[in-house]
Protein backbone atom coordinates (compact mmCIF):
# COMPACT_ATOMS: atom_id res chain seq x y z
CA UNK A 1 19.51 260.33 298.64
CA UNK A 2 22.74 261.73 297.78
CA UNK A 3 23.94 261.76 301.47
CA UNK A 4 22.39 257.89 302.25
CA UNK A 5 24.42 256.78 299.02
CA UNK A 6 28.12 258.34 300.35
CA UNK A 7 27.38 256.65 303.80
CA UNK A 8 26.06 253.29 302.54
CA UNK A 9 29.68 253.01 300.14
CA UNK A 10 32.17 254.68 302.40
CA UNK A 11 31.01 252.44 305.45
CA UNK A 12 31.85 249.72 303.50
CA UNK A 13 35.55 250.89 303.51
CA UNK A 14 38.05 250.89 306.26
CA UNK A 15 39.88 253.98 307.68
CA UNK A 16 43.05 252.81 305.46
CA UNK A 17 40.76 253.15 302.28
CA UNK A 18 39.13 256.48 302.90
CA UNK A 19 42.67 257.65 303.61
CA UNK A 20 43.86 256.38 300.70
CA UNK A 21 41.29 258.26 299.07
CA UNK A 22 41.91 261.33 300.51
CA UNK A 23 45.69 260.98 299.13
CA UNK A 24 44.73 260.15 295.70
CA UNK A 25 42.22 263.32 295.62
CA UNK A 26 45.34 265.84 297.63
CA UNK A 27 48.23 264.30 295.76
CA UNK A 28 46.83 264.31 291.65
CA UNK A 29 48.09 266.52 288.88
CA UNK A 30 45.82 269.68 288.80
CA UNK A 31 47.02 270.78 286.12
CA UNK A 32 44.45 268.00 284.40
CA UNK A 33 42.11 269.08 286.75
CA UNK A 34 42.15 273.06 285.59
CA UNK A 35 42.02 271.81 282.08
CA UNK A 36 39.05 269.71 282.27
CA UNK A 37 36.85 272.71 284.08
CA UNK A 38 38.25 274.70 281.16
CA UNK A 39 36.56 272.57 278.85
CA UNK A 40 33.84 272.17 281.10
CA UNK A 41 33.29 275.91 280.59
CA UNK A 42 33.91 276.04 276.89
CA UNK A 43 31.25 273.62 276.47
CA UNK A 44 29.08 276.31 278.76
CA UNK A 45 29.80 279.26 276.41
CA UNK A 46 28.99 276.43 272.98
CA UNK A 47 25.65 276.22 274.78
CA UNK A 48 24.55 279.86 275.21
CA UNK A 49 25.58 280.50 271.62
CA UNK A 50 23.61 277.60 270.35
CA UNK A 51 20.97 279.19 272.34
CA UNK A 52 20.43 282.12 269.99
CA UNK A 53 19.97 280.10 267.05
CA UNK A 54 16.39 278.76 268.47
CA UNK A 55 15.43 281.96 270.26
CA UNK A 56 16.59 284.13 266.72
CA UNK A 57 14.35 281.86 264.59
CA UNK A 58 11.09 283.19 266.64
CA UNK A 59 12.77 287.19 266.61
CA UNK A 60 14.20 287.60 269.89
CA UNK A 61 17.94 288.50 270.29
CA UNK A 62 19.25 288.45 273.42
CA UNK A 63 22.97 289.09 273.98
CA UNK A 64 25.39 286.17 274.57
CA UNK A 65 25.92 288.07 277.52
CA UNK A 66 22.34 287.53 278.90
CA UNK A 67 22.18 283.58 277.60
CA UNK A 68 25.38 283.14 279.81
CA UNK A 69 24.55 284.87 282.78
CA UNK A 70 20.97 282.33 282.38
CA UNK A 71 22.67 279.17 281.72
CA UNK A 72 25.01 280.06 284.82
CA UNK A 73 22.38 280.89 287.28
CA UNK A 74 19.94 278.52 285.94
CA UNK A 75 23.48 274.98 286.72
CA UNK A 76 23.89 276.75 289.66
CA UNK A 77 19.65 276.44 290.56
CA UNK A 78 19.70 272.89 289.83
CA UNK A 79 22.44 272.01 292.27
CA UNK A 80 19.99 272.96 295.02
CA UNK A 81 16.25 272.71 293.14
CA UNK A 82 16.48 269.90 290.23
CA UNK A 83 14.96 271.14 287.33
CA UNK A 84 14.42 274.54 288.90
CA UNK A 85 17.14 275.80 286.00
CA UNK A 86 15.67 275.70 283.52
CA UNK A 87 12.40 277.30 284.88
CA UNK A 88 15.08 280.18 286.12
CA UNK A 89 16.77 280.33 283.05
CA UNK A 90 13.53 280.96 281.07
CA UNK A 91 12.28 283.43 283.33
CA UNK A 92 15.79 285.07 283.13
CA UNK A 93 15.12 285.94 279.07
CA UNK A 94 12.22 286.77 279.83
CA UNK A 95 12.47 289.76 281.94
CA UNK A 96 15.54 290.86 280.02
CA UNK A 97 14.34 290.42 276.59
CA UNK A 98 10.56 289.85 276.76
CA UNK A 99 10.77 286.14 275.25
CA UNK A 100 7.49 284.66 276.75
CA UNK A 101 8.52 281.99 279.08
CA UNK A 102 6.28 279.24 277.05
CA UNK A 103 8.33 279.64 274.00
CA UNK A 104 11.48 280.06 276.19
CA UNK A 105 10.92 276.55 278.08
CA UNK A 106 10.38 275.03 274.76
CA UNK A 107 13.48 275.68 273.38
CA UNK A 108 15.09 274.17 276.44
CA UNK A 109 13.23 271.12 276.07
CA UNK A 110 14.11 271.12 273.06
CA UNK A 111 17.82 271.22 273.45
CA UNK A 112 17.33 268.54 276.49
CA UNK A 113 15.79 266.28 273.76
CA UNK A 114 18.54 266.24 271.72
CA UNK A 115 21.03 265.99 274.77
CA UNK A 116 19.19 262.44 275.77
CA UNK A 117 19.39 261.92 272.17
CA UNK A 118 23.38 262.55 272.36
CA UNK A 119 23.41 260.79 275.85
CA UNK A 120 22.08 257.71 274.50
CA UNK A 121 24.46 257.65 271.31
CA UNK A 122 27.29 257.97 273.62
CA UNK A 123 25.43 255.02 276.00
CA UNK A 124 25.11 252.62 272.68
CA UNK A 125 28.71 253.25 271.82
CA UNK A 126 29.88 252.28 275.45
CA UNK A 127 28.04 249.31 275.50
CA UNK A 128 28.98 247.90 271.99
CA UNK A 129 32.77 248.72 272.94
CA UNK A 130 32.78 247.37 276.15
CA UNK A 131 32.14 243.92 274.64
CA UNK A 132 30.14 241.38 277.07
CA UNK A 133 32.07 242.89 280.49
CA UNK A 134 29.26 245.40 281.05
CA UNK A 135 26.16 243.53 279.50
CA UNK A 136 26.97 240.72 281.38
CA UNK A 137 27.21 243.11 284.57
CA UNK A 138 24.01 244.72 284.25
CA UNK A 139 22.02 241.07 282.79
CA UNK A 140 23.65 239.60 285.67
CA UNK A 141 22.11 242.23 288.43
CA UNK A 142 19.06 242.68 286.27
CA UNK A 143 18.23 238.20 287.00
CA UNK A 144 19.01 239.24 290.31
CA UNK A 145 16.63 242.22 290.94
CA UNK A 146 13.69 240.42 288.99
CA UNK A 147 14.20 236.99 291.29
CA UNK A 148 14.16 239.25 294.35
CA UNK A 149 10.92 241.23 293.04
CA UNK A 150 7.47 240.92 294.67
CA UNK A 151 4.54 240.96 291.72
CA UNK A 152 1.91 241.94 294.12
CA UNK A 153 3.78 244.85 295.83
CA UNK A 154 4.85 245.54 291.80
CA UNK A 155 0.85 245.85 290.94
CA UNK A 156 -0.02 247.47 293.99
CA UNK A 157 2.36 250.12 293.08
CA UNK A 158 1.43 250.58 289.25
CA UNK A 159 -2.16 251.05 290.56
CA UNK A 160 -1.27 253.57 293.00
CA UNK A 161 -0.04 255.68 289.87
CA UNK A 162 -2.41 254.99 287.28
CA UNK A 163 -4.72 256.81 290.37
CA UNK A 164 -3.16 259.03 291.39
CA UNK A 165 -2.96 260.23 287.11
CA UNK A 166 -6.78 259.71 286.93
CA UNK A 167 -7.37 262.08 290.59
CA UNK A 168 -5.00 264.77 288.41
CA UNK A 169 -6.62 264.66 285.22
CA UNK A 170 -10.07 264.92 287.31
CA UNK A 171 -8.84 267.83 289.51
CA UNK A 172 -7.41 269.88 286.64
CA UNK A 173 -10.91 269.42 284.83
CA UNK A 174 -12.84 270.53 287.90
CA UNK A 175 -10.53 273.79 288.38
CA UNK A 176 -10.29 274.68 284.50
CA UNK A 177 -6.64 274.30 284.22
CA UNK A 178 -6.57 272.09 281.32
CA UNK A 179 -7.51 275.12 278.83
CA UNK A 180 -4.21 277.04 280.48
CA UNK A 181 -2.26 274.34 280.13
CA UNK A 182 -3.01 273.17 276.43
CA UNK A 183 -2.47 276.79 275.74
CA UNK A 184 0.79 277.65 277.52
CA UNK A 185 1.88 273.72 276.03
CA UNK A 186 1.26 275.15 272.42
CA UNK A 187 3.89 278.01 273.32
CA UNK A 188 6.60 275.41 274.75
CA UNK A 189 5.39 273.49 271.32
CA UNK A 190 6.13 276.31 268.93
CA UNK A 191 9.64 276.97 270.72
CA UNK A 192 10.31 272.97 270.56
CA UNK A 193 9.70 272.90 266.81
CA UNK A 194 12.45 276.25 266.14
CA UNK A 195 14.94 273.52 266.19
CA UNK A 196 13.82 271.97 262.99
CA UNK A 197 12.27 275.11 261.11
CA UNK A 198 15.71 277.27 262.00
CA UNK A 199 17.80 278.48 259.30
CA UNK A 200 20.78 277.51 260.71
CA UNK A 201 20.18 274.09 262.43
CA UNK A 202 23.46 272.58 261.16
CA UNK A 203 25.29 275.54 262.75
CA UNK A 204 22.61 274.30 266.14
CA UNK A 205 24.38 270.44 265.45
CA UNK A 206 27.83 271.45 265.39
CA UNK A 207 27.74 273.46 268.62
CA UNK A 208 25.33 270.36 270.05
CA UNK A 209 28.79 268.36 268.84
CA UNK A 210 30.98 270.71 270.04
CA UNK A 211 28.83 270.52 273.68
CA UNK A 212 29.38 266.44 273.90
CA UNK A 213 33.22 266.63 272.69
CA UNK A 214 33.84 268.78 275.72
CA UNK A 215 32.00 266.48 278.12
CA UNK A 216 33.34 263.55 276.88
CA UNK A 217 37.28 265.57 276.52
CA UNK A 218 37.19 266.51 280.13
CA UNK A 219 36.32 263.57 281.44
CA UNK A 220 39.01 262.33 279.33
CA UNK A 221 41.76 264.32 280.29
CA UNK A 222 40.75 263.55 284.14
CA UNK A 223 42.34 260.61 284.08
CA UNK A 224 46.13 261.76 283.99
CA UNK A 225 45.55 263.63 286.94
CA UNK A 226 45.11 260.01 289.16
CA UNK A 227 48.42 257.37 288.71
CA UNK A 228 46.97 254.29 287.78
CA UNK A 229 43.72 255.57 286.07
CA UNK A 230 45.56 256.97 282.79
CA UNK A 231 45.88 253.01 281.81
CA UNK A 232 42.21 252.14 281.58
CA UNK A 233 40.70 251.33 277.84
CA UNK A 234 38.90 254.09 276.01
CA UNK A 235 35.49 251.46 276.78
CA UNK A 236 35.99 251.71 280.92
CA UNK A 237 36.04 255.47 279.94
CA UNK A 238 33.02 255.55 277.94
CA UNK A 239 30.87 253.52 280.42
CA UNK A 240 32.38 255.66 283.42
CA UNK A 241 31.01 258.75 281.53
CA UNK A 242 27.58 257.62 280.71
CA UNK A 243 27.44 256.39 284.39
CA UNK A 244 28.27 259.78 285.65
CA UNK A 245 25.61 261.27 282.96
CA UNK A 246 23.12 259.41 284.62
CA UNK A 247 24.11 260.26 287.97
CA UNK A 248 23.84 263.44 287.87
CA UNK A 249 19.64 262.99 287.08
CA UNK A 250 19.67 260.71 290.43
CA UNK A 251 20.34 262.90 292.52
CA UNK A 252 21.11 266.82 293.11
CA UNK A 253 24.03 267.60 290.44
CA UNK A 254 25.01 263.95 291.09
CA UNK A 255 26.12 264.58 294.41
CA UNK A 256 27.19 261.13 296.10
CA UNK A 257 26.01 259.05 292.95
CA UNK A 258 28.16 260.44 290.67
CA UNK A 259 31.73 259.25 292.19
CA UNK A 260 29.67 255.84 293.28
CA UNK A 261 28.18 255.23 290.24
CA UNK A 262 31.77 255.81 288.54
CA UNK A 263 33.62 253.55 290.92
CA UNK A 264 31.07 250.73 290.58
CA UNK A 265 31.80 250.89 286.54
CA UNK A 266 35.95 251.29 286.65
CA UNK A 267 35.18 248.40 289.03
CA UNK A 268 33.93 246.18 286.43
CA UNK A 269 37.23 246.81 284.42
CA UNK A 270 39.27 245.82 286.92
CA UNK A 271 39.85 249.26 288.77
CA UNK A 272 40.33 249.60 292.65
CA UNK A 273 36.94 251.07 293.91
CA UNK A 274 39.31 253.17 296.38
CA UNK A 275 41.43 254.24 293.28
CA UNK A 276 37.56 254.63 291.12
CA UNK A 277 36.26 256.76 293.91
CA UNK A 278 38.92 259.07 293.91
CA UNK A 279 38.46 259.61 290.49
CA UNK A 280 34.52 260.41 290.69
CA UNK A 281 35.37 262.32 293.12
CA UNK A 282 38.18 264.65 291.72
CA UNK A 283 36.09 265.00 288.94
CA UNK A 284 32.73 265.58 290.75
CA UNK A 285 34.26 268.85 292.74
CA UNK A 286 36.12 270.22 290.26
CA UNK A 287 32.88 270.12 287.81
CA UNK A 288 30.24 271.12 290.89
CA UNK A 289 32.94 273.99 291.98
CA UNK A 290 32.82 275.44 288.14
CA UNK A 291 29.44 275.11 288.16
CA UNK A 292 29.16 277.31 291.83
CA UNK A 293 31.61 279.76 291.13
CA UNK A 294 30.52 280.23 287.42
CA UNK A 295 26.42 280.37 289.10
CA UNK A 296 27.28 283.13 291.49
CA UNK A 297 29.20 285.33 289.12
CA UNK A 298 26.26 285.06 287.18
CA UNK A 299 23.97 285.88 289.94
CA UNK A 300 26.01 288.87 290.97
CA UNK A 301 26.10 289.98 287.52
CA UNK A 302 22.22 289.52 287.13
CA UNK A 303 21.86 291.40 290.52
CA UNK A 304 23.98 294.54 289.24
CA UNK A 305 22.03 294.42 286.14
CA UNK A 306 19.00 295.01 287.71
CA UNK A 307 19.93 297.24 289.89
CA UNK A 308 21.44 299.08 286.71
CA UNK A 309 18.25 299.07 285.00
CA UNK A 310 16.08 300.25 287.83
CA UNK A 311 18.68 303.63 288.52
């Protein structure tokens, strides 16, 4: 997907604009650049300390050491496996600290609830700043797609899945998987509900805060490394953000959506989709190269331990 989207918007442009492209990305301040992954990796180190909180409430201490190294290998999993991090990071606690992995994969869950929750703040405050220019951009495209839509192929789809949920449901029976599964459910369950039964859940908010600031801060700062992008309102900012957020659920660490999705957004503020995709871009790598390097230390680290514990 990621690799159809980067061909279907760069052969759109001519060999002027993809050079002029190239020159934004080779000739920006890095200096913006450096700071932003610094943030980036604050907001990494926030997150494994706001880990503890959940996983101390059920009595299990693992060292900020251990979250780290999981929350590192388990970004660096979902870059090639979506969603495979999280099962990684679980299973990384696990086998260092005995935390069952139903329990462990509930606290996740439960810190990706109140990430959508944060996400979709962020999303309402976009919108509601941006005035009508975006809701007039997506009602506009939204006419377009539902004139263009075919009701029959529409039904014919929504009946595939509705079977194809009633063939699972009738399989799991058959097998007796339903009894494991309620049962390793009521483990992720008991880990969800640590958020709200923690002592120190507004210590858990501040860090979830903290987390967003530094998303939101180094995409901010980004946009001194690019002339002509520092000039764009806080709103084009805001949307660009929540465009990139969603981008990186689309496809594999947002690879080729996220600098698309970003240029289509600046584009509605008036920004050069040349000067847009640089941007997404610059920001895209620098993020993605954190999230490698900072995955393979973490890997290496997990290795040695291992090997530590085994001698």
């Amino acid at each position: 997907m990621g690799v159809f989207i980067i061909y279907y918007s760069y052969n759109q442009f001519t060999e002027d604009q993809i050079e002029e492209i190239r020159s934004y990305i080779l000739t920006a301040d890095y200096k913006w650049v450096f700071l932003s992954v610094f943030l980036a990796f604050l907001s990494h180190l926030s997150r494994a300390w706001r880990w503890n909180y959940m996983l101390q409430a059920m009595s299990y201490k693992p060292s900020f050491l251990t979250n780290i190294i999981a929350i590192g290998a388990g970004y660096a999993m979902n870059i090639f496996i979506p969603r495979s991090g999280e099962v990684a990071r679980a299973a990384i606690i696990n086998r260092s600290d005995q935390v069952p992995m139903d329990k462990a994969l509930g606290t996740i869950i439960a810190e990706r609830v109140l990430d959508v929750i944060m996400l979709l703040l962020i999303t309402a405050t976009a919108v509601l700043s941006a005035g009508n220019a975006i809701i007039d951009f997506f009602k506009n495209n939204l006419d377009s797609a539902f004139a263009k839509a075919d009701t029959s192929k529409l039904l014919l789809y929504l009946g595939i899945v509705i079977l194809l949920v009633v063939l699972l449901i009738f399989i799991a029976k058959k097998v007796q998987l339903l009894g494991k599964i309620k049962g390793f459910l009521h483990g992720m369950k008991e880990g969800f509900m640590t958020i709200w039964t923690m002592k120190k859940k507004w210590l858990y908010l501040l860090h979830t805060l903290f987390i967003w600031g530094m998303y939101v801060t180094m995409f901010y700062v980004t946009i001194y490394a690019i002339p002509g992008i520092a000039s764009m309102p806080v709103s084009a900012i805001l949307c660009a953000f929540v465009a990139g957020s969603f981008a990186v659920a689309f496809t594999n660490g947002g690879f080729g959506a996220y600098p698309y999705f970003i240029a289509q957004v600046l584009l509605i503020f008036g920004i050069e989709e040349t000067l847009g995709s640089s941007f997404g871009w610059l920001l895209w790598l620098s993020q993605t190269s954190l999230v490698l390097v900072y995955g393979l230390v973490s890997l290496v680290l997990l290795a040695l331990r291992g090997s530590l514990s085994r001698n």
